[in-house]
PDB file of N, CA and C in Angstrom:
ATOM      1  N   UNK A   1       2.781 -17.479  14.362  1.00  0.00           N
ATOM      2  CA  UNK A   1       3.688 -16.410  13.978  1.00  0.00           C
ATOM      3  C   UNK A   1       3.099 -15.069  14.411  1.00  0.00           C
ATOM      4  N   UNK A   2       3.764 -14.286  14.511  1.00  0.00           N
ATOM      5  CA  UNK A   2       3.491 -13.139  15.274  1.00  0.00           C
ATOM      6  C   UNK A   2       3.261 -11.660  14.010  1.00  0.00           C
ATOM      7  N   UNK A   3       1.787 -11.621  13.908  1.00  0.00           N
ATOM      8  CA  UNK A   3       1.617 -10.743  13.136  1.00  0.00           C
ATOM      9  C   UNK A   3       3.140  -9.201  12.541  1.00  0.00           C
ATOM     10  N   UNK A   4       3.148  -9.218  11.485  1.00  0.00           N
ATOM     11  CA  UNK A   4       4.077  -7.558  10.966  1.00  0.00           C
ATOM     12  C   UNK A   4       3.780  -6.772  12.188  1.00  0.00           C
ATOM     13  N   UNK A   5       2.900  -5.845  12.187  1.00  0.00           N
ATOM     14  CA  UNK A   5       2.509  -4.648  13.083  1.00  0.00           C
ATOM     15  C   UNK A   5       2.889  -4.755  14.340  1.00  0.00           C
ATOM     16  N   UNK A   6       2.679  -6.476  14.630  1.00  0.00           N
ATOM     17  CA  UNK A   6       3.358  -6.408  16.373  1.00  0.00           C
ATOM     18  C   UNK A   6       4.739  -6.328  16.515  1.00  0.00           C
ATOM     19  N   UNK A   7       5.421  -6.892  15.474  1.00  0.00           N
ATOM     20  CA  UNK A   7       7.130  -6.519  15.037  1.00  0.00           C
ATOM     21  C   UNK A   7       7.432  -5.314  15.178  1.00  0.00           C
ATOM     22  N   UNK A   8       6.658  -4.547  14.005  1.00  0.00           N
ATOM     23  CA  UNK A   8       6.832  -3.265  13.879  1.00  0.00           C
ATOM     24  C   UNK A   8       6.782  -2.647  15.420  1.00  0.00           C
ATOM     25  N   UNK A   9       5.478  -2.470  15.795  1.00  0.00           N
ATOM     26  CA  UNK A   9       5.531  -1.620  16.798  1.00  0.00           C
ATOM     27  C   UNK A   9       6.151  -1.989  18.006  1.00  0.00           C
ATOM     28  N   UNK A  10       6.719  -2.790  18.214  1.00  0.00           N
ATOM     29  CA  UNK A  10       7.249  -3.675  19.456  1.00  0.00           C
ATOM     30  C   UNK A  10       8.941  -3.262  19.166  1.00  0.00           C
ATOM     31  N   UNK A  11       9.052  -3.014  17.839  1.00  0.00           N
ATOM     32  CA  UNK A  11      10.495  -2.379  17.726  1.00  0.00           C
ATOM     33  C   UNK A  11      10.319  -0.204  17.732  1.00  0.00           C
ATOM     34  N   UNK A  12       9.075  -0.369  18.153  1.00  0.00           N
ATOM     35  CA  UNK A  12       9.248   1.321  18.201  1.00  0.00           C
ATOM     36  C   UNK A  12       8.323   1.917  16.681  1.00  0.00           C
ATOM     37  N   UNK A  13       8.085   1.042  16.222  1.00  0.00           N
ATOM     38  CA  UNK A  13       7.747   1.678  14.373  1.00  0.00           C
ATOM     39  C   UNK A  13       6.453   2.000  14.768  1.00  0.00           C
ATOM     40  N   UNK A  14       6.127   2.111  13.159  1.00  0.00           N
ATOM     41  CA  UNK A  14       4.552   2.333  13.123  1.00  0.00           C
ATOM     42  C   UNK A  14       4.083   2.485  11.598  1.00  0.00           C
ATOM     43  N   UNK A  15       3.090   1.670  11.479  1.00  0.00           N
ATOM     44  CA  UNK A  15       2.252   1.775   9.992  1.00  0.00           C
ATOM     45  C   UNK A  15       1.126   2.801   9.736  1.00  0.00           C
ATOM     46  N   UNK A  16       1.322   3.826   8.841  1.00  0.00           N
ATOM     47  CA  UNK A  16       0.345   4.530   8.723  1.00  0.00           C
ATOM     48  C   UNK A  16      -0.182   4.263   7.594  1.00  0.00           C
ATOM     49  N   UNK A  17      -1.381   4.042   7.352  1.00  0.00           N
ATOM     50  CA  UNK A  17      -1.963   3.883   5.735  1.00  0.00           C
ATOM     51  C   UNK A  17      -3.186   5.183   5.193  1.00  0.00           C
ATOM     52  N   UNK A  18      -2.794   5.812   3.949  1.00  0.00           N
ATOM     53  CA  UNK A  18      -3.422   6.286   3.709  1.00  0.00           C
ATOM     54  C   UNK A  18      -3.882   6.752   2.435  1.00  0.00           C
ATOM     55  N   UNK A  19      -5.041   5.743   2.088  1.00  0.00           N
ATOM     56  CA  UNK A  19      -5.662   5.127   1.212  1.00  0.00           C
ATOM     57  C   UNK A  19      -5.392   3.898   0.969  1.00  0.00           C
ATOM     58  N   UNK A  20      -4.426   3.407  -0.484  1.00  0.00           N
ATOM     59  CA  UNK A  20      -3.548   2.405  -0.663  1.00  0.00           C
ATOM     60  C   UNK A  20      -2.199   2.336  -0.035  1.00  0.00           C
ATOM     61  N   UNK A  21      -2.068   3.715   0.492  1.00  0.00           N
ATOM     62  CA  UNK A  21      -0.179   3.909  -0.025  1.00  0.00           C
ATOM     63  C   UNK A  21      -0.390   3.155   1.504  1.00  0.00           C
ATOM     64  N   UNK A  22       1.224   3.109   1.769  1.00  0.00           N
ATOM     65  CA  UNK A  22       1.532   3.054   3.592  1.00  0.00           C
ATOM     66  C   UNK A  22       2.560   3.811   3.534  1.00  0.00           C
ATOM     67  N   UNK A  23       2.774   4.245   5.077  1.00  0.00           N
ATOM     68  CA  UNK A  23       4.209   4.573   5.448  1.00  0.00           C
ATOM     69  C   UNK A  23       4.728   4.326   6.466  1.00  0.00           C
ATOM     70  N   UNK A  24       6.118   3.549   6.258  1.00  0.00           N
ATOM     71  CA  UNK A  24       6.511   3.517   7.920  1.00  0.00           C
ATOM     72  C   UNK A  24       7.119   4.157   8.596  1.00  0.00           C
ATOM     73  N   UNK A  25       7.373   4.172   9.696  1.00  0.00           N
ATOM     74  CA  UNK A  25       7.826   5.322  10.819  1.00  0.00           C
ATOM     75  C   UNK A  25       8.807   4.341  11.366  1.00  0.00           C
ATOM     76  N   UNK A  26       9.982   3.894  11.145  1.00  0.00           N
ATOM     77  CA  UNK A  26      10.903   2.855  11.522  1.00  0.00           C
ATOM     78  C   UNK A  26      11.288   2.437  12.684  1.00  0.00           C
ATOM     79  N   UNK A  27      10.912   3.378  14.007  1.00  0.00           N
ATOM     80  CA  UNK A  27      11.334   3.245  14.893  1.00  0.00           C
ATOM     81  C   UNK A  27      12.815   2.810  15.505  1.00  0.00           C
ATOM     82  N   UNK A  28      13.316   1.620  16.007  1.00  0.00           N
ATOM     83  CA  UNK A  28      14.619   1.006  16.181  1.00  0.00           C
ATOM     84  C   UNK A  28      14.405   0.094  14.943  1.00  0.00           C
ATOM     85  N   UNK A  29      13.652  -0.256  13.801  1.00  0.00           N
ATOM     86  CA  UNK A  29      13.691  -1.261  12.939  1.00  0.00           C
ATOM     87  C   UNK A  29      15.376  -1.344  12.310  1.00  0.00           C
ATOM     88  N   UNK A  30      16.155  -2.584  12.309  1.00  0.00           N
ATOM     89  CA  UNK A  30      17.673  -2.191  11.832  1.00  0.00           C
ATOM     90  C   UNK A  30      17.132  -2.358  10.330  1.00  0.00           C
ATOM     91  N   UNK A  31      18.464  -2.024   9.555  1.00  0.00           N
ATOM     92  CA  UNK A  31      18.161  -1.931   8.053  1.00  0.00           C
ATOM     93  C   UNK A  31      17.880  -3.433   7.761  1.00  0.00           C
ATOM     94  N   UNK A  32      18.393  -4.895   8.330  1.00  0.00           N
ATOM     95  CA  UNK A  32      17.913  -5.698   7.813  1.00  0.00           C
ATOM     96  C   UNK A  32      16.271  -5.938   8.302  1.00  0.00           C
ATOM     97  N   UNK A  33      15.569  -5.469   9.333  1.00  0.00           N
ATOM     98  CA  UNK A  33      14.266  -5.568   9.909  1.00  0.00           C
ATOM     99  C   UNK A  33      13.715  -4.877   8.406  1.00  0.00           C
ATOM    100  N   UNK A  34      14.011  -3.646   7.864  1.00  0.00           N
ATOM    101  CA  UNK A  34      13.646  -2.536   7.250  1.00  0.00           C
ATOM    102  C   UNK A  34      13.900  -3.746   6.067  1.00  0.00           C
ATOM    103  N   UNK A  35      14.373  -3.882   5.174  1.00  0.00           N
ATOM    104  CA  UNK A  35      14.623  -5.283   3.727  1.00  0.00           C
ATOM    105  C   UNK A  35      13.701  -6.118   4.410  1.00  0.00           C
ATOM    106  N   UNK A  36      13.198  -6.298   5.731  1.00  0.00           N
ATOM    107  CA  UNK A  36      12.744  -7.785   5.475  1.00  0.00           C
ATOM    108  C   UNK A  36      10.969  -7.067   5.170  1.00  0.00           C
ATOM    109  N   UNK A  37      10.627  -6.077   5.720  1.00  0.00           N
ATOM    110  CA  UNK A  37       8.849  -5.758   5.654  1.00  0.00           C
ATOM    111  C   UNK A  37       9.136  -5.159   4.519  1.00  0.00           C
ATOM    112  N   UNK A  38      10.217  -4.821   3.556  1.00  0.00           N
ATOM    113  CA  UNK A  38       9.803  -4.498   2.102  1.00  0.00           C
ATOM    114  C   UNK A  38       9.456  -5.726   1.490  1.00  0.00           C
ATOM    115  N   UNK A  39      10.195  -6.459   1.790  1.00  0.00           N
ATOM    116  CA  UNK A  39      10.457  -8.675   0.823  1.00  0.00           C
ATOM    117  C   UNK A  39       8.799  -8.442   1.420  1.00  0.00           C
ATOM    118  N   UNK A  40       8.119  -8.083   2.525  1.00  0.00           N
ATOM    119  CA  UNK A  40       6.361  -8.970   3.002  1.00  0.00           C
ATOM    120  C   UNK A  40       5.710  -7.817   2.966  1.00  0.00           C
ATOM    121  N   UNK A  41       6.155  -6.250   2.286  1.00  0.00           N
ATOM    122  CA  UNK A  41       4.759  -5.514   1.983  1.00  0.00           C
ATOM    123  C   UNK A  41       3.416  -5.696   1.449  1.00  0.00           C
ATOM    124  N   UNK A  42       3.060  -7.175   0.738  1.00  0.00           N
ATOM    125  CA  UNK A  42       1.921  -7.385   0.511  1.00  0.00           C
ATOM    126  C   UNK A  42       1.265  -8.049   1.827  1.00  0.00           C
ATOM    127  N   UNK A  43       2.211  -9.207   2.320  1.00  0.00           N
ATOM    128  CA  UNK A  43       1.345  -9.638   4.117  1.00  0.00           C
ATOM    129  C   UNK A  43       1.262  -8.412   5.036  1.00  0.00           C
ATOM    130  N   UNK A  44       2.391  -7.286   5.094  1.00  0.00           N
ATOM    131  CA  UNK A  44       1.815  -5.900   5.549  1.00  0.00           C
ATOM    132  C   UNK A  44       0.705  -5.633   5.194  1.00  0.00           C
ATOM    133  N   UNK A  45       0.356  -5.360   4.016  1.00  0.00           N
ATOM    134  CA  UNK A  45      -0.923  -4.686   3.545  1.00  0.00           C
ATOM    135  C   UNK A  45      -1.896  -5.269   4.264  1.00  0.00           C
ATOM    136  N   UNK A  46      -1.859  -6.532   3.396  1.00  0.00           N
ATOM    137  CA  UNK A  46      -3.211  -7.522   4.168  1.00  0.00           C
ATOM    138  C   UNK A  46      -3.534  -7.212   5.729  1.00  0.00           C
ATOM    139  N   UNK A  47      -2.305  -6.623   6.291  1.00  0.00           N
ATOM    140  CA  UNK A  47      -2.699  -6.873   8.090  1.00  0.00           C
ATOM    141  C   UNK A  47      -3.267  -5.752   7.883  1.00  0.00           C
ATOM    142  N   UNK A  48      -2.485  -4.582   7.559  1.00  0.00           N
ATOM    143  CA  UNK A  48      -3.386  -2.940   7.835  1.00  0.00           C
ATOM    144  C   UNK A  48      -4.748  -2.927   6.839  1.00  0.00           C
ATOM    145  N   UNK A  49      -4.576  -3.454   5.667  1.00  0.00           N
ATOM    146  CA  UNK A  49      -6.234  -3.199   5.353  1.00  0.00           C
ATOM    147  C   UNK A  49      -6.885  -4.544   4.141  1.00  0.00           C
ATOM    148  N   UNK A  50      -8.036  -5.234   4.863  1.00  0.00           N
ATOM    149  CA  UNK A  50      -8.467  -6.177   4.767  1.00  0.00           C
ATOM    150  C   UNK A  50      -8.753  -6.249   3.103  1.00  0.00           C
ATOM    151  N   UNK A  51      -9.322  -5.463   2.770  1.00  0.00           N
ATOM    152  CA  UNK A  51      -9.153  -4.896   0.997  1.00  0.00           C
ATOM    153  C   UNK A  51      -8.310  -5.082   0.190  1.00  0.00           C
ATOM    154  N   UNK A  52      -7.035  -5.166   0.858  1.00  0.00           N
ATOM    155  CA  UNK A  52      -5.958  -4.933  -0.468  1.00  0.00           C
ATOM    156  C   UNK A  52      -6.098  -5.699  -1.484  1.00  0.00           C
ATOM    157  N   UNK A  53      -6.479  -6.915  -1.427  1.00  0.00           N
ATOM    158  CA  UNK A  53      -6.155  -7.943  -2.235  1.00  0.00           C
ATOM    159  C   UNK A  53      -7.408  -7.774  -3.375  1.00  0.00           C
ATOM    160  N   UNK A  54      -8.301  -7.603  -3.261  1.00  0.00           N
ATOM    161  CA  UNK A  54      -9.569  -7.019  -4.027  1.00  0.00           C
ATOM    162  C   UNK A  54      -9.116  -5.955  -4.628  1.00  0.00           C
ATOM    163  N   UNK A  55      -8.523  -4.528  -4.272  1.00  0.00           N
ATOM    164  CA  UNK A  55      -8.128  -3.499  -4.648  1.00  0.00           C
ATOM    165  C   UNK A  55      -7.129  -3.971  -5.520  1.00  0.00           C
ATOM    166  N   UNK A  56      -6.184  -4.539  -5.345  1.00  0.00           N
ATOM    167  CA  UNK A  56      -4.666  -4.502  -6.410  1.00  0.00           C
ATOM    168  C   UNK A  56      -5.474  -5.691  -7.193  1.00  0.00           C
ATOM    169  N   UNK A  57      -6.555  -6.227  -7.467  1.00  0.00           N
ATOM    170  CA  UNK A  57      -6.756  -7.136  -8.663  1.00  0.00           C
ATOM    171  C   UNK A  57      -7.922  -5.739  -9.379  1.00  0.00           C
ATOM    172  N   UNK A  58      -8.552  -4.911  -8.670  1.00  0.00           N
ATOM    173  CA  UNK A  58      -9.338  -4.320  -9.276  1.00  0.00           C
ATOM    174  C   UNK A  58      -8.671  -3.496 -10.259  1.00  0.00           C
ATOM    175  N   UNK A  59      -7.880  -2.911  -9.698  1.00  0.00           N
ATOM    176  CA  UNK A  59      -6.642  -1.477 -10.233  1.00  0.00           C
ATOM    177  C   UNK A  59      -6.121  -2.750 -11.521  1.00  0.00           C
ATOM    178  N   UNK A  60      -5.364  -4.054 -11.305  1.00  0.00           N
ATOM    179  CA  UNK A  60      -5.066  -4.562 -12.208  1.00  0.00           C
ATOM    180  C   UNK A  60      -5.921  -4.821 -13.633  1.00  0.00           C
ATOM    181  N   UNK A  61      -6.972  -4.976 -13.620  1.00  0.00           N
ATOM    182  CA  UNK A  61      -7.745  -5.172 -14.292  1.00  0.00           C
ATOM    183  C   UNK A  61      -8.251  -3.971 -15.667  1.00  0.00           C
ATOM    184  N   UNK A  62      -8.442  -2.466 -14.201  1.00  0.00           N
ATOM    185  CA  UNK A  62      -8.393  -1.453 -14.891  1.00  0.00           C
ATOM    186  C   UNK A  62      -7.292  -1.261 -15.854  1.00  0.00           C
ATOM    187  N   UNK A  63      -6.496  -1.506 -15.430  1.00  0.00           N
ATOM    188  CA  UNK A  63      -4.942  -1.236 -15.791  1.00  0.00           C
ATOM    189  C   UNK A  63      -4.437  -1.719 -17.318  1.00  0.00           C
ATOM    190  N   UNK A  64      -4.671  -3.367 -17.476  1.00  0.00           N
ATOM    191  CA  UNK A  64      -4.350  -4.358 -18.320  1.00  0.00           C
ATOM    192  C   UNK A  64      -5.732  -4.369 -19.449  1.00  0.00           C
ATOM    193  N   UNK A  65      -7.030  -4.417 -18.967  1.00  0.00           N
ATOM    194  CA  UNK A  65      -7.888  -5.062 -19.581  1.00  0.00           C
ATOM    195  C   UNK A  65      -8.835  -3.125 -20.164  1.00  0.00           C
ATOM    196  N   UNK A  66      -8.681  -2.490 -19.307  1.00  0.00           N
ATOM    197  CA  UNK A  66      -9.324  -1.404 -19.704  1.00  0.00           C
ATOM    198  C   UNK A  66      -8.371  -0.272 -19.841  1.00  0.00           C
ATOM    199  N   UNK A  67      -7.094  -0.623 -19.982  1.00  0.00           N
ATOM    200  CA  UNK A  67      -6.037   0.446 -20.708  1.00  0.00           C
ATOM    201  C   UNK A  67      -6.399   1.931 -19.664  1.00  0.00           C
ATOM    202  N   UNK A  68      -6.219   1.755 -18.428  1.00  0.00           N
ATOM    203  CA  UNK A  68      -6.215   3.032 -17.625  1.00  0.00           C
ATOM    204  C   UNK A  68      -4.231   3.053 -17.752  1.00  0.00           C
ATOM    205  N   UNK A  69      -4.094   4.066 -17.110  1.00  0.00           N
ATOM    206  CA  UNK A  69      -2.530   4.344 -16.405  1.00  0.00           C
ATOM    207  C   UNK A  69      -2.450   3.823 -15.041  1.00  0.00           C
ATOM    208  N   UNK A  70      -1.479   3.544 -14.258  1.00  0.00           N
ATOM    209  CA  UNK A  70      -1.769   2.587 -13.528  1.00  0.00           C
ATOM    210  C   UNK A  70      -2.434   3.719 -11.869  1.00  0.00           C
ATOM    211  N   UNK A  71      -1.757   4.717 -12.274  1.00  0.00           N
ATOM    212  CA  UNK A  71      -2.341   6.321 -11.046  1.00  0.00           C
ATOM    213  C   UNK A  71      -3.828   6.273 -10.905  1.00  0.00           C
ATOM    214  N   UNK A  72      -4.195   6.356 -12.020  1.00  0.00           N
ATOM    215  CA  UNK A  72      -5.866   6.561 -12.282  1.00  0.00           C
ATOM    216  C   UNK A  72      -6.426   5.074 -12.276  1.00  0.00           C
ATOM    217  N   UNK A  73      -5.908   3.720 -12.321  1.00  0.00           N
ATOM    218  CA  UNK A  73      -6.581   2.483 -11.892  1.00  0.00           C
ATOM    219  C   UNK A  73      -6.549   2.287 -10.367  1.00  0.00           C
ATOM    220  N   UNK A  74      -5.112   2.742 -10.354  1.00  0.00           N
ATOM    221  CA  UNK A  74      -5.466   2.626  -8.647  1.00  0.00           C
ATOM    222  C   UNK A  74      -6.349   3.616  -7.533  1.00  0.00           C
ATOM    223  N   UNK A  75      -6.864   4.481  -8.198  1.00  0.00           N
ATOM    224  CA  UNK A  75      -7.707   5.421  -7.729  1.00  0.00           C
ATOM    225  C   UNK A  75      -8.977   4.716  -7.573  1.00  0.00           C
ATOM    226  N   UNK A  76      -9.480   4.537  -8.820  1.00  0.00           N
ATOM    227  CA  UNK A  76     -10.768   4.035  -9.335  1.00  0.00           C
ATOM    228  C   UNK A  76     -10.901   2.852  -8.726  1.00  0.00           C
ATOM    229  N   UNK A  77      -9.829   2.146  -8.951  1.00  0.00           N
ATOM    230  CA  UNK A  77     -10.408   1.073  -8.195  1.00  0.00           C
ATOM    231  C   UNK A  77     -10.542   1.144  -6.379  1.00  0.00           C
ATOM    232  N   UNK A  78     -10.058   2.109  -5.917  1.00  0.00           N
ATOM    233  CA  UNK A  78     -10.064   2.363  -4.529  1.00  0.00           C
ATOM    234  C   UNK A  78     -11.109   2.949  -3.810  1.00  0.00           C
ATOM    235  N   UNK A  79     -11.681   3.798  -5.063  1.00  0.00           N
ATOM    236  CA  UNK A  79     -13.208   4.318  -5.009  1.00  0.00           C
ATOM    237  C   UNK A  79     -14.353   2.854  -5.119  1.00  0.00           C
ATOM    238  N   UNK A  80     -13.999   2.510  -5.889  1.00  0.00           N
ATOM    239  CA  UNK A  80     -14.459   1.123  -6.522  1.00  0.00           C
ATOM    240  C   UNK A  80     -15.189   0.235  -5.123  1.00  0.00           C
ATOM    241  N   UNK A  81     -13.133  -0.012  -4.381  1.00  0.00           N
ATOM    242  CA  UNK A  81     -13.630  -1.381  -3.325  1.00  0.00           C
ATOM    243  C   UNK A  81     -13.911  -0.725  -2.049  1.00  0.00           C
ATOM    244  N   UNK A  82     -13.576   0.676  -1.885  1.00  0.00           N
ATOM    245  CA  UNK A  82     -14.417   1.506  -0.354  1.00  0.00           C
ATOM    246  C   UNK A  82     -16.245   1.655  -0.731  1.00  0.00           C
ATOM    247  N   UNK A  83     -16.905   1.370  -1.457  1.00  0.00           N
ATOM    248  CA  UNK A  83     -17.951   1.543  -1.521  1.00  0.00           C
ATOM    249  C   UNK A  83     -18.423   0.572  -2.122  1.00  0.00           C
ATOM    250  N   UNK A  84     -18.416  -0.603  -1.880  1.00  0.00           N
ATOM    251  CA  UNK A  84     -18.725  -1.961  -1.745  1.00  0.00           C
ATOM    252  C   UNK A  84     -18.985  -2.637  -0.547  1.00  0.00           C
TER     253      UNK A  84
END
């Protein structure tokens, strides 16, 4: 299967990430291309940054088990898994 990003950019788009967040730049993506990488923004993530999956259990954790807000878990924990 042919990685997200090569979709993306092969239709004109583009993934920018910065920090956790992303953003896309849609290029020719049609609105159903655009519904389908919202339904696989977590296999997005995973392609643009190898972390995510460590990060959204860290932030979770903060979140559920140490009563942060979820703004300030996802920070902390982002500080957290870049300096690991």
């Amino acid at each position: 299967m042919t990685p997200i990003l090569d979709r993306i950019r092969a239709h004109g788009g583009e993934v920018i990430r910065d920090k956790w967040r992303i953003t896309l730049r849609r290029g020719r993506l049609s609105a159903g291309a655009l519904e389908w990488v919202r339904e696989h923004r977590g296999d997005l993530m995973r392609e643009v940054w190898t972390k995510y999956d460590d990060w959204q259990e860290r932030a979770a954790i903060r979140e559920f088990d140490g009563g942060q807000c979820r703004d300030d878990a996802e920070a902390d924990a982002y500080r957290e898994v870049m300096t690991c």
